[in-house]
Each structure stands twice: as C-alpha cells, then as structure tokens.
PDB file of N, CA and C in Angstrom:
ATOM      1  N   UNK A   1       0.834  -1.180   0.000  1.00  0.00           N
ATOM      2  CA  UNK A   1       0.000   0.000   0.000  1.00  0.00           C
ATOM      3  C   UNK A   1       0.883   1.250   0.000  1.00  0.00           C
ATOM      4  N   UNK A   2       0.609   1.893  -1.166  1.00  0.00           N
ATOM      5  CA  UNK A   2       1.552   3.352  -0.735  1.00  0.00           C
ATOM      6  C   UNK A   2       0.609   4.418  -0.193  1.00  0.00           C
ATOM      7  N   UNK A   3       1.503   5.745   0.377  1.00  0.00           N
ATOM      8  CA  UNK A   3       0.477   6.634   0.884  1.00  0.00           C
ATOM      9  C   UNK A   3       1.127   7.656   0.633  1.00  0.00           C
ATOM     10  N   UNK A   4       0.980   8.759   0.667  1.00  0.00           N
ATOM     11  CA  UNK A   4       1.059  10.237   0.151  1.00  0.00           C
ATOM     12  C   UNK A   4       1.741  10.720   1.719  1.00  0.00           C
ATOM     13  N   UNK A   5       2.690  11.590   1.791  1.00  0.00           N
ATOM     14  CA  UNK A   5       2.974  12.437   2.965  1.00  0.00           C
ATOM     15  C   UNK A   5       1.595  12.989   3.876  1.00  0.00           C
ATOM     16  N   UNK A   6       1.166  13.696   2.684  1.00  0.00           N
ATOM     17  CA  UNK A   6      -0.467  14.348   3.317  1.00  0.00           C
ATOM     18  C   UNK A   6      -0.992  13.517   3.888  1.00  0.00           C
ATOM     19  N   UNK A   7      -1.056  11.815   3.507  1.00  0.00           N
ATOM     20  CA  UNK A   7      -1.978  10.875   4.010  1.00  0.00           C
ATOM     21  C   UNK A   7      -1.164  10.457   5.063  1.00  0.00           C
ATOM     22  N   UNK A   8      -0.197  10.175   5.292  1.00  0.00           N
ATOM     23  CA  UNK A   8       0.519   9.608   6.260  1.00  0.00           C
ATOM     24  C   UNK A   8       0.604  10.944   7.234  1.00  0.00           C
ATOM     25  N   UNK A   9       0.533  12.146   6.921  1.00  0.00           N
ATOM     26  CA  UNK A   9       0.375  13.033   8.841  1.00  0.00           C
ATOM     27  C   UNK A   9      -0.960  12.894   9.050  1.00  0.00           C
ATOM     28  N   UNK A  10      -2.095  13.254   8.173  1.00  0.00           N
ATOM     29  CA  UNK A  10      -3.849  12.286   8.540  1.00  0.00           C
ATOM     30  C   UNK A  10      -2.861  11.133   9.576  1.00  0.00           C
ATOM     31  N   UNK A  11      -2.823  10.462   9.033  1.00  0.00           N
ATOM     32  CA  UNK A  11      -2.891   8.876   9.933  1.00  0.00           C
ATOM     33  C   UNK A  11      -2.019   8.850  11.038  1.00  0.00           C
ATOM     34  N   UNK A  12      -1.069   9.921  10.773  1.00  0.00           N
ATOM     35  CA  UNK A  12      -0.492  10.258  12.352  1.00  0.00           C
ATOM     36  C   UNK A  12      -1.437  10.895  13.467  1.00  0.00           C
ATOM     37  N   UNK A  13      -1.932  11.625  12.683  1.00  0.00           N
ATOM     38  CA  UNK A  13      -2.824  12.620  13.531  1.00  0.00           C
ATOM     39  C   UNK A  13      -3.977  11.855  14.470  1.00  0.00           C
ATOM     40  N   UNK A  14      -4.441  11.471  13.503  1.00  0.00           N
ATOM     41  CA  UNK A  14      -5.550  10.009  14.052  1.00  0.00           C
ATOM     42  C   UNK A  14      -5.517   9.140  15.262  1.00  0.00           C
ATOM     43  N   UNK A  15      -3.748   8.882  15.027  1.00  0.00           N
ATOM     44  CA  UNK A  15      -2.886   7.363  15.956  1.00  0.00           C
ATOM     45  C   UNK A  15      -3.343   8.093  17.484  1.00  0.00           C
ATOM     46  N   UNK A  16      -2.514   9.903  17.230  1.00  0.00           N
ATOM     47  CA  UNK A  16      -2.498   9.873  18.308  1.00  0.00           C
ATOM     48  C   UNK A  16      -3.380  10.723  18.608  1.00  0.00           C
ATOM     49  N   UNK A  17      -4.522  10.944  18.294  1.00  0.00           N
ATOM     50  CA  UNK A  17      -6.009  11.043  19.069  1.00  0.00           C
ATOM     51  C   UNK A  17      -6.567  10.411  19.495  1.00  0.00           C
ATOM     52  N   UNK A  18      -6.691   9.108  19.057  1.00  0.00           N
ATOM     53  CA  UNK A  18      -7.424   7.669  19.252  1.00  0.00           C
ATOM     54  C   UNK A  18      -6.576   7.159  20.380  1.00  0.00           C
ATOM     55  N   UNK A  19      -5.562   6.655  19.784  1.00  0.00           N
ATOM     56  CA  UNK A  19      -4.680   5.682  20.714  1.00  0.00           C
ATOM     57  C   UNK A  19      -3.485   6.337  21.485  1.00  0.00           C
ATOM     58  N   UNK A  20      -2.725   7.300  21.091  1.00  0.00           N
ATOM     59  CA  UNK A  20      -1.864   7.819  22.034  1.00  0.00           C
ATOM     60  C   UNK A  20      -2.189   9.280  22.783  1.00  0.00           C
ATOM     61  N   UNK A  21      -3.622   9.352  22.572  1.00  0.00           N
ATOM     62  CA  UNK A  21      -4.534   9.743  23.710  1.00  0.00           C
ATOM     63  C   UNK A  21      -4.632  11.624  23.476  1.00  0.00           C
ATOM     64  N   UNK A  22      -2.884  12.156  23.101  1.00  0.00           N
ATOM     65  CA  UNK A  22      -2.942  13.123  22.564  1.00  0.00           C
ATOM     66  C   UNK A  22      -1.473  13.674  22.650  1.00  0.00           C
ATOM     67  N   UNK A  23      -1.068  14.606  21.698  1.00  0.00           N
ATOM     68  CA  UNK A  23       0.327  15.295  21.379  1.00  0.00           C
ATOM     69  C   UNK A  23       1.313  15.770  22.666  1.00  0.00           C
ATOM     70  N   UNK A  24       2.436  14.869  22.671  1.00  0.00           N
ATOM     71  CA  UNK A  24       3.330  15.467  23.796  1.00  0.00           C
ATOM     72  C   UNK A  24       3.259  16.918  22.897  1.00  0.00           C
ATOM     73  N   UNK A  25       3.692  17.742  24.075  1.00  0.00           N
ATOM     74  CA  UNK A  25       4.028  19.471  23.941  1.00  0.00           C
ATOM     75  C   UNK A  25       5.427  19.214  22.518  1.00  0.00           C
ATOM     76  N   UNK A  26       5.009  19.985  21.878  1.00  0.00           N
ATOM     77  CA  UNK A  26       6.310  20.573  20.964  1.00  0.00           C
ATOM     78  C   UNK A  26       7.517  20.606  21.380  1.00  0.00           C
ATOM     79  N   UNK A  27       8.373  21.078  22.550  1.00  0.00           N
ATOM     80  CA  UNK A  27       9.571  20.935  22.626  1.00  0.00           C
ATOM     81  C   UNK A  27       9.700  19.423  23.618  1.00  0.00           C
ATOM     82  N   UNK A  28       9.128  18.853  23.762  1.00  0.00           N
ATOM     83  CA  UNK A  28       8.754  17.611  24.065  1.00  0.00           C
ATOM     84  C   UNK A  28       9.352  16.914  22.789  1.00  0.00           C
ATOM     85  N   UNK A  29       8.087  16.748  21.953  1.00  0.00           N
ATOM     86  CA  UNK A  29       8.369  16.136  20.616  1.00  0.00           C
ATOM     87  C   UNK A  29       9.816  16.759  20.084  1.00  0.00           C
ATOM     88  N   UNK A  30      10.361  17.987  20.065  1.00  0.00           N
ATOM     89  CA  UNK A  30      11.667  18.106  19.559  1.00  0.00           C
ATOM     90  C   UNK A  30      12.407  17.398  20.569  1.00  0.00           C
ATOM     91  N   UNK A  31      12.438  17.428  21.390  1.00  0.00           N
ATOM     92  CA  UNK A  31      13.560  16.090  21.967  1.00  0.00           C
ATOM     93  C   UNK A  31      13.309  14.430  21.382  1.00  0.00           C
ATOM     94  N   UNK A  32      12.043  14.267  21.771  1.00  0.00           N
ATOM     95  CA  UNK A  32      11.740  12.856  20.927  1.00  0.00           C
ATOM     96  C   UNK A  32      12.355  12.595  19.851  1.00  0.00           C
ATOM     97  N   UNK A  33      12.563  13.636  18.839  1.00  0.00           N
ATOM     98  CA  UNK A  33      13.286  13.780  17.618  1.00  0.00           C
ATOM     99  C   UNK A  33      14.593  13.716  17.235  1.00  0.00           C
ATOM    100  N   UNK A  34      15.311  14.283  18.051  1.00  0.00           N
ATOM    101  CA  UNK A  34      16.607  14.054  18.487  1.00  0.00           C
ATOM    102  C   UNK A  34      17.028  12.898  18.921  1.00  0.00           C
ATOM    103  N   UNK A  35      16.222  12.189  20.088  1.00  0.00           N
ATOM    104  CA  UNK A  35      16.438  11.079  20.429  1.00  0.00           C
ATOM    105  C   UNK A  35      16.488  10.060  19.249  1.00  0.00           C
ATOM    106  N   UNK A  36      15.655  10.062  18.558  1.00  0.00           N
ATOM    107  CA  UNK A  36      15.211   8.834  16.981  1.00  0.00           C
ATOM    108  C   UNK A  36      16.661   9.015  16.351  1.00  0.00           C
ATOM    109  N   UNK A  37      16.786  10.479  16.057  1.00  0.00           N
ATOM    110  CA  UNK A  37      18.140  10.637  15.239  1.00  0.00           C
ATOM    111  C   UNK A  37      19.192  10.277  15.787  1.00  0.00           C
ATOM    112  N   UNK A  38      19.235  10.458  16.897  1.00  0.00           N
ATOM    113  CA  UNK A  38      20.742   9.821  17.096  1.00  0.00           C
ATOM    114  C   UNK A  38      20.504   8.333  17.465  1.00  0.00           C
ATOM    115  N   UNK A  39      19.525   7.513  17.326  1.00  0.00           N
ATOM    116  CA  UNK A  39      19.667   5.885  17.628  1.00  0.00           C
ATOM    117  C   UNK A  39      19.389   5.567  15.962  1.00  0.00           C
ATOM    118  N   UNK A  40      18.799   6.771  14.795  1.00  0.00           N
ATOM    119  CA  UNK A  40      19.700   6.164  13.687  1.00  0.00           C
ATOM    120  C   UNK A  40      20.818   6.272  13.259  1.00  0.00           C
ATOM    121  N   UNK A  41      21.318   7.491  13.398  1.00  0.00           N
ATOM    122  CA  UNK A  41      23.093   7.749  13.878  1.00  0.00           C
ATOM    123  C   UNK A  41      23.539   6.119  14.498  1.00  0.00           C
ATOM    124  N   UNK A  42      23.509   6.068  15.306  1.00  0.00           N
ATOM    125  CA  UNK A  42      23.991   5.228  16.085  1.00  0.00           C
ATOM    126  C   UNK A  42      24.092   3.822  15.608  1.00  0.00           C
ATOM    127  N   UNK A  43      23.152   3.768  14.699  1.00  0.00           N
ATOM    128  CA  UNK A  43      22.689   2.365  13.498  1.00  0.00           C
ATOM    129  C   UNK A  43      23.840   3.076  11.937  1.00  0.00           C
ATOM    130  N   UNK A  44      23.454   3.664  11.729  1.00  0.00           N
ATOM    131  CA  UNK A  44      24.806   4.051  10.567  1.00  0.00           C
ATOM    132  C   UNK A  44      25.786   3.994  10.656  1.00  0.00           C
ATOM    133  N   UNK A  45      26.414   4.302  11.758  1.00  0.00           N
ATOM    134  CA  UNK A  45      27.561   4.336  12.245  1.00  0.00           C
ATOM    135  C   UNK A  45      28.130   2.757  12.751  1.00  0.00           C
ATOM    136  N   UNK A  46      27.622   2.489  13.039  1.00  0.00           N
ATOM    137  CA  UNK A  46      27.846   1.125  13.095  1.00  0.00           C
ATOM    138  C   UNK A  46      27.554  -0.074  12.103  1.00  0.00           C
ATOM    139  N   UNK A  47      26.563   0.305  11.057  1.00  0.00           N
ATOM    140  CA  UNK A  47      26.573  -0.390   9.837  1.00  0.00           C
ATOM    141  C   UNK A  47      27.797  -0.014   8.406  1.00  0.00           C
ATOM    142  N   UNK A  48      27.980   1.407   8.950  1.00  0.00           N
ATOM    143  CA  UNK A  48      28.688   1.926   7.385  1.00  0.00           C
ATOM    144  C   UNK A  48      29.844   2.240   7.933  1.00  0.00           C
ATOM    145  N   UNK A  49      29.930   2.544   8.934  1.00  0.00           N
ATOM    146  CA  UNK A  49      31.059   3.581   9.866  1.00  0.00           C
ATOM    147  C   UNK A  49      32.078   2.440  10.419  1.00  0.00           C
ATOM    148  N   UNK A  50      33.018   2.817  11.417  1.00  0.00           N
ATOM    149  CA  UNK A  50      33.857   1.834  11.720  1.00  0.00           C
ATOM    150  C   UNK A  50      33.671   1.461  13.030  1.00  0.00           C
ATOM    151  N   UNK A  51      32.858   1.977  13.776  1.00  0.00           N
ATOM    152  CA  UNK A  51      32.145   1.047  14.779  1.00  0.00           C
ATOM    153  C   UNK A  51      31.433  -0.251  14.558  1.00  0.00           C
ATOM    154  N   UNK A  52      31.602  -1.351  16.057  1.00  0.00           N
ATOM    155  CA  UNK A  52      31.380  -2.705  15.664  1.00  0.00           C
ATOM    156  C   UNK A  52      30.033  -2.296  16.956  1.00  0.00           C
ATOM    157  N   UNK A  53      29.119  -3.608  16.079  1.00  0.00           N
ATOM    158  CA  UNK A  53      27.644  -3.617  16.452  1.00  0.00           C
ATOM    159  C   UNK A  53      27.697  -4.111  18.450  1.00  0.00           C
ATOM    160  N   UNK A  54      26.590  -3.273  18.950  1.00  0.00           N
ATOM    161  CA  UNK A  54      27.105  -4.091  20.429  1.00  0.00           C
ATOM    162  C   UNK A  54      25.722  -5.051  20.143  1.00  0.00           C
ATOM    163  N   UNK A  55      25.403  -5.751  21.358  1.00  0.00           N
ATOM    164  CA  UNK A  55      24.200  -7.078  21.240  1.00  0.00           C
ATOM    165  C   UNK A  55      22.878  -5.946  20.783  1.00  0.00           C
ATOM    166  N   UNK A  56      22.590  -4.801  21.598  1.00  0.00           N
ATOM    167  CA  UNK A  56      21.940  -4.086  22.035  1.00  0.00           C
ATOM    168  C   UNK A  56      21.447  -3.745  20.423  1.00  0.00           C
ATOM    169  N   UNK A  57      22.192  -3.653  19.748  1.00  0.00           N
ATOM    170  CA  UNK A  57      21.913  -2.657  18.209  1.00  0.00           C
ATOM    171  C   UNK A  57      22.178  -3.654  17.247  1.00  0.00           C
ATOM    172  N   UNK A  58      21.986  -5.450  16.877  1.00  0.00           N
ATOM    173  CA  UNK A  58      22.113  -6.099  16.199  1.00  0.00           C
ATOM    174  C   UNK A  58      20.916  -6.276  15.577  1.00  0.00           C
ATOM    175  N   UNK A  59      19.518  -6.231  16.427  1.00  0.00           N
ATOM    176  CA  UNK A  59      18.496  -6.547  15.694  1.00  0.00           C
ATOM    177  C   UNK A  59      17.578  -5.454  15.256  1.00  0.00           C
ATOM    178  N   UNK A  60      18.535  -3.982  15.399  1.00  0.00           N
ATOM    179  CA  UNK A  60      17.358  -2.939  14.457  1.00  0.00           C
ATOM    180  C   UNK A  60      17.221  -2.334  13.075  1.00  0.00           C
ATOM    181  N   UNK A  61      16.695  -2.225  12.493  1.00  0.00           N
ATOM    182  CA  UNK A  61      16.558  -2.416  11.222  1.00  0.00           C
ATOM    183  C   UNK A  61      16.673  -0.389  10.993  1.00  0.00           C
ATOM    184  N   UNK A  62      17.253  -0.415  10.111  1.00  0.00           N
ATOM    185  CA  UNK A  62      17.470   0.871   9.199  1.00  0.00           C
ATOM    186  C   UNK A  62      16.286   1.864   9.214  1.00  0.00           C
ATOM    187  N   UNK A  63      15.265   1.079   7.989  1.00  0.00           N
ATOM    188  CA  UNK A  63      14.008   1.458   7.597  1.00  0.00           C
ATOM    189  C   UNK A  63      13.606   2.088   8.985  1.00  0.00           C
ATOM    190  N   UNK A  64      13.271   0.946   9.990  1.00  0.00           N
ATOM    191  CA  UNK A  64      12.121   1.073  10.896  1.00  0.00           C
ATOM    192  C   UNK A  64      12.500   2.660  12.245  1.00  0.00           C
ATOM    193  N   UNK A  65      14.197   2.674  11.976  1.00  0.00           N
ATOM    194  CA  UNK A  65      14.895   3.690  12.388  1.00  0.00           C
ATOM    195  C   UNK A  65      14.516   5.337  11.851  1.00  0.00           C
ATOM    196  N   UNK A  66      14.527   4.781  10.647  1.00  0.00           N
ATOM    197  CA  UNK A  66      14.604   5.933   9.822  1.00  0.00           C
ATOM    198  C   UNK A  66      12.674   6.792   9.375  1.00  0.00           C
ATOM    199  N   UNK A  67      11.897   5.219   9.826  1.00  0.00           N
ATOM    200  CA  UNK A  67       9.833   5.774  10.455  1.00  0.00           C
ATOM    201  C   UNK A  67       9.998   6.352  11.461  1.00  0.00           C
ATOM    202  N   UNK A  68      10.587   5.911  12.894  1.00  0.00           N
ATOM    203  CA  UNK A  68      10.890   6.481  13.821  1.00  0.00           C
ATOM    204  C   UNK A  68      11.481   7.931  13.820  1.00  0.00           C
ATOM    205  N   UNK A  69      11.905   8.653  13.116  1.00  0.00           N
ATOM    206  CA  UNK A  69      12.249   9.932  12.877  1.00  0.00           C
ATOM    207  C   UNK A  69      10.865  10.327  12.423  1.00  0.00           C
ATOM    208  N   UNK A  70      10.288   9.984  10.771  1.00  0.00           N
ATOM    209  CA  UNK A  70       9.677  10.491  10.196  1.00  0.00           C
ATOM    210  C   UNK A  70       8.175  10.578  10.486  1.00  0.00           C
ATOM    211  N   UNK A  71       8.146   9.544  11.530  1.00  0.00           N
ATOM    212  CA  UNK A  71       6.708   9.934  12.606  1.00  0.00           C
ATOM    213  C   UNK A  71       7.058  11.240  13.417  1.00  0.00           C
ATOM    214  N   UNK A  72       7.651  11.152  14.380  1.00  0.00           N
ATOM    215  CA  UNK A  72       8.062  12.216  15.162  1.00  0.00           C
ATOM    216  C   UNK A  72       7.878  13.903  14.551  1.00  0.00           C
ATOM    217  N   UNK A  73       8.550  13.606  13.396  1.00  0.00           N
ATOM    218  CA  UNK A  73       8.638  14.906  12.516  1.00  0.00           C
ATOM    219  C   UNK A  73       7.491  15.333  11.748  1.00  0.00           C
ATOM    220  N   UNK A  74       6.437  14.481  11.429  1.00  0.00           N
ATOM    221  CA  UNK A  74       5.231  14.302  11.242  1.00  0.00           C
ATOM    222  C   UNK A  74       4.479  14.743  12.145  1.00  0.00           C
ATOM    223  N   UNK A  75       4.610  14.724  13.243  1.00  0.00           N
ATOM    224  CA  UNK A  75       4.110  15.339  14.920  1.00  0.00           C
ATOM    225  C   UNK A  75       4.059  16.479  15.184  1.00  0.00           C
ATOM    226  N   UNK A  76       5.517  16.580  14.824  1.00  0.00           N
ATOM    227  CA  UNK A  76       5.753  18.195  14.884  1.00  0.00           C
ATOM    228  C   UNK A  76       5.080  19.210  13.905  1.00  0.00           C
ATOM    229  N   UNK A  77       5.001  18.768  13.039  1.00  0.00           N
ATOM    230  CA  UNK A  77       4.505  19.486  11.624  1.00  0.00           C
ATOM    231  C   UNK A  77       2.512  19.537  12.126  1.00  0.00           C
ATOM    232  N   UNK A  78       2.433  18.482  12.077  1.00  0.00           N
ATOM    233  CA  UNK A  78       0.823  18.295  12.441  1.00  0.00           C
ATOM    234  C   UNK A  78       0.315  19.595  13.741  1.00  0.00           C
ATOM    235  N   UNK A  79       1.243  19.557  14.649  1.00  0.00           N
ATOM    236  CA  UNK A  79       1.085  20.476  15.981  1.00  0.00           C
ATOM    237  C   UNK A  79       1.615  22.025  15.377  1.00  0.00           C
ATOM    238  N   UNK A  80       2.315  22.259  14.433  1.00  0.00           N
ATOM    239  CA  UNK A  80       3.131  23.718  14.181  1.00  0.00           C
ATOM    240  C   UNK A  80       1.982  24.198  12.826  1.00  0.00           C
ATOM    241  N   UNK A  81       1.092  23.219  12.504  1.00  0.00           N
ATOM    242  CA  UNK A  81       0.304  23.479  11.497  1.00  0.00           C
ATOM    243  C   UNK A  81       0.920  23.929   9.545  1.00  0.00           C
ATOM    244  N   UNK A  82       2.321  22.641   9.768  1.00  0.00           N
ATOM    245  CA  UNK A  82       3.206  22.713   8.672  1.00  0.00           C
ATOM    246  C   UNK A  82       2.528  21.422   8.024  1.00  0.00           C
ATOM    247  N   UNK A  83       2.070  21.773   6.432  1.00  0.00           N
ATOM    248  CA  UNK A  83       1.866  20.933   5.517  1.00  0.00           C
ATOM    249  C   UNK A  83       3.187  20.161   4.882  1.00  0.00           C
ATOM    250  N   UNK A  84       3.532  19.050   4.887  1.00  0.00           N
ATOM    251  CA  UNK A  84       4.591  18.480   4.776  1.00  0.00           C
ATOM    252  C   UNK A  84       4.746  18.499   3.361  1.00  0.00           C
ATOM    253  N   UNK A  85       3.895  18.277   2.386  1.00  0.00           N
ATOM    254  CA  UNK A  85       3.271  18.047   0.502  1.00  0.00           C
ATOM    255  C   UNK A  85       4.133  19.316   0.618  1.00  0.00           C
ATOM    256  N   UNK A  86       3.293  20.680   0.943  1.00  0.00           N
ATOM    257  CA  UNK A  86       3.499  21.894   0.691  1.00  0.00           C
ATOM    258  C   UNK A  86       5.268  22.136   0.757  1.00  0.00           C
ATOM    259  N   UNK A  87       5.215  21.699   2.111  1.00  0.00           N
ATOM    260  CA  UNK A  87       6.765  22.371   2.355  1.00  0.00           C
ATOM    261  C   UNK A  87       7.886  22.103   1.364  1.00  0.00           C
ATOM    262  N   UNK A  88       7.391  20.187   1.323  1.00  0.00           N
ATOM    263  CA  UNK A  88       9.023  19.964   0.350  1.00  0.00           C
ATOM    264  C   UNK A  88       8.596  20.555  -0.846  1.00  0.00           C
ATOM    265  N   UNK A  89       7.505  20.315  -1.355  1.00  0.00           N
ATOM    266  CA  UNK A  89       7.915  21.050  -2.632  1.00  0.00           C
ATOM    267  C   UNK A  89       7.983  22.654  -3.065  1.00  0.00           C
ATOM    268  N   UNK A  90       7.660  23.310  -2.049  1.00  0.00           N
ATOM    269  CA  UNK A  90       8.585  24.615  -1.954  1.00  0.00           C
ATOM    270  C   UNK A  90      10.423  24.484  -1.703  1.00  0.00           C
ATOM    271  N   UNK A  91      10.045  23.350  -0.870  1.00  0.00           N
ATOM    272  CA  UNK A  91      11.917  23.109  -0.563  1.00  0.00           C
ATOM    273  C   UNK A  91      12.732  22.916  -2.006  1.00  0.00           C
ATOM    274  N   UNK A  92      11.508  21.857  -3.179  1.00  0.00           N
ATOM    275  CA  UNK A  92      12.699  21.897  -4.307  1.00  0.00           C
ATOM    276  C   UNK A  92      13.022  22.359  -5.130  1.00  0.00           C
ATOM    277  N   UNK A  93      11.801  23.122  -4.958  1.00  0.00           N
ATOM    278  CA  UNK A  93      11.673  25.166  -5.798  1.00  0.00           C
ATOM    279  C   UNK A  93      12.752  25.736  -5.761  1.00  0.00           C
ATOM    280  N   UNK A  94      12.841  25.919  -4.013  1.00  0.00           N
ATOM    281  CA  UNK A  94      14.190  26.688  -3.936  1.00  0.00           C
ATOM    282  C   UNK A  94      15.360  25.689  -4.254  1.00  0.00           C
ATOM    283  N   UNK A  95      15.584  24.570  -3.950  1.00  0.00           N
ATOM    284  CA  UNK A  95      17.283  23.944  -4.507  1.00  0.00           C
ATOM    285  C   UNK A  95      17.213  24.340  -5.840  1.00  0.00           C
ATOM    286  N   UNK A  96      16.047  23.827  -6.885  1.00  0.00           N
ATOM    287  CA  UNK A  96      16.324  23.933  -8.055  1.00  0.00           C
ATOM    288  C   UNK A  96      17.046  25.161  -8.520  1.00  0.00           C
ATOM    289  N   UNK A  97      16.050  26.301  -7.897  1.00  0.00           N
ATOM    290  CA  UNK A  97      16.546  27.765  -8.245  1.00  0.00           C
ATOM    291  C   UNK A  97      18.320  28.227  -7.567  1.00  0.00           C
ATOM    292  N   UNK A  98      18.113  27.661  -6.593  1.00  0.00           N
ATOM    293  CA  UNK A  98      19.462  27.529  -6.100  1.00  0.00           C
ATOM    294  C   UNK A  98      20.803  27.009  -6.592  1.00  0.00           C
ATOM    295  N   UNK A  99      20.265  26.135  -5.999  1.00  0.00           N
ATOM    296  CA  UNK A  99      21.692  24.891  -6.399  1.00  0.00           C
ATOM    297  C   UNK A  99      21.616  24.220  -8.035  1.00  0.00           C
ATOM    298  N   UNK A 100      20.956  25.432  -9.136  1.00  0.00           N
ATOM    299  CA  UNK A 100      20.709  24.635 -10.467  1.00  0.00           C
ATOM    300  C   UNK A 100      22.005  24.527 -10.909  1.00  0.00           C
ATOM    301  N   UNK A 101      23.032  24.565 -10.573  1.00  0.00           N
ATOM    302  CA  UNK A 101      24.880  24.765 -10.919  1.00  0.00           C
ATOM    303  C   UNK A 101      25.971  24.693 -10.051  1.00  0.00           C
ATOM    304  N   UNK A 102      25.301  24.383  -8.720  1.00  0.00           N
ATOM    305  CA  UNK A 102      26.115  24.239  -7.360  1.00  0.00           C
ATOM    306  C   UNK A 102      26.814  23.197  -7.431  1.00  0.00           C
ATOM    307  N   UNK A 103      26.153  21.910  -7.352  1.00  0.00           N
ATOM    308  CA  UNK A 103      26.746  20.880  -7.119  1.00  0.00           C
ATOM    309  C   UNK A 103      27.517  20.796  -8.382  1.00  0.00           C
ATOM    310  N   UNK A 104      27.055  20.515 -10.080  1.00  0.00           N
ATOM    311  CA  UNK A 104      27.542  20.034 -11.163  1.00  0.00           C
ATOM    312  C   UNK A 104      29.042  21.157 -11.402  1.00  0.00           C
ATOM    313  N   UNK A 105      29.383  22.264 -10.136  1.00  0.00           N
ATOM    314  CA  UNK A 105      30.569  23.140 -10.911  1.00  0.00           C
ATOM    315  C   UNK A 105      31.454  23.067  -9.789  1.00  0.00           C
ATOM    316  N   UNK A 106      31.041  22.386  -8.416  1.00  0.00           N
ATOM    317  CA  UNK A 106      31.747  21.708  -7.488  1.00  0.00           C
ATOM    318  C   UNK A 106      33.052  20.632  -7.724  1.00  0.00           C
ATOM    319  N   UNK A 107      34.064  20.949  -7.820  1.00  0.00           N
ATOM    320  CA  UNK A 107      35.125  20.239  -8.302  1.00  0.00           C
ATOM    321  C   UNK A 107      35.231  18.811  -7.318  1.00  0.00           C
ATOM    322  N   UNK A 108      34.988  19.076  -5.871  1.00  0.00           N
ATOM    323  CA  UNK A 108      35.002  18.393  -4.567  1.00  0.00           C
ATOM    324  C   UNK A 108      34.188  17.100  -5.185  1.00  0.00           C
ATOM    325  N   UNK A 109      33.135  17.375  -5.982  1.00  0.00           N
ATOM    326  CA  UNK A 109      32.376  15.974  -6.202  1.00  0.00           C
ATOM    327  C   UNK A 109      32.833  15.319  -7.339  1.00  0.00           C
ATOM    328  N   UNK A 110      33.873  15.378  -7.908  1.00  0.00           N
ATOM    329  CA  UNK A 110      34.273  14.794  -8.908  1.00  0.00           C
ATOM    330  C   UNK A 110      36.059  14.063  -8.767  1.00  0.00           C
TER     331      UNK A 110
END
C-alpha cells in the first residue's frame, strides 16, 4: 500500500487522538526527535562507519529507524500546522533555483 505524505500526517494525527490519547508538547516532541536521530546515527555508524555492532543494536533495522524519525517529525509538523506536501515542494523550488549549478561546478564531487 503506498500513501502520500499528506496521508501519512492524517494517519499520524488520528494514531495519536485515538490511541496515544494526545500530542506530547512541541519541545517535548523536539527532543523525541533528536532522540530517533541519534539511535539512527547510532545504526549508521555502526553499519557503514567503523564502529562494531554491540548485542543491544544487532536486531534494528534501518528502515524502521529511519519511520521512527519520520513519525516524530510528522508530529511536529501536524502540531506547528506545517503541511509536509506543501513544504518539500517549496523546498525543491528553492534547490532547483538555487543549487541549479552548485553541485555540477563543485570540483570536490568529482
């Protein structure tokens, strides 16, 4: 089943009216957020990086690391009254207009 950003903060929004009863406070949720990121940090770094896995971090999976952020951030957006559809694609408005020659005249990437 795929779902649309728009549809997936709906179904966040929902989870936690129904079942998680209702929205930790905003700088609440920005810590929550932080927290996700650095236990996928903590999974990269030890999958790609030169750290070795401890028992603790053998059985978590990437993906499910990387929902764990994108719920959270979904939270935040839902509570700050940020359309997620809207935002990125203003976000690639501006790279395009931006960065239309940044990267390709960057010597560093070649």
């Amino acid at each position: 089943m795929e779902i649309t950003i728009k549809e997936a903060q709906q179904q966040v929004d929902e989870w936690i009216k129904t079942v998680g009863v209702r929205y930790f406070n905003e700088l609440t949720n920005l810590g929550i957020l932080m927290e996700e990121v650095g236990e996928l940090s903590r999974l990269m770094v030890r999958k790609y990086g030169e750290q070795s896995f401890k028992e603790s971090d053998k059985n978590k999976e990437l993906g499910d690391e990387m929902a764990d952020v994108l719920w959270v951030l979904m939270c935040l957006a839902n509570q700050t009254g940020v359309d997620l559809t809207e935002a990125l694609q203003k976000n690639f408005e501006k790279k395009n207009i931006r960065d239309a020659n940044r990267h390709k005249e960057n010597e560093k990437l070649f």
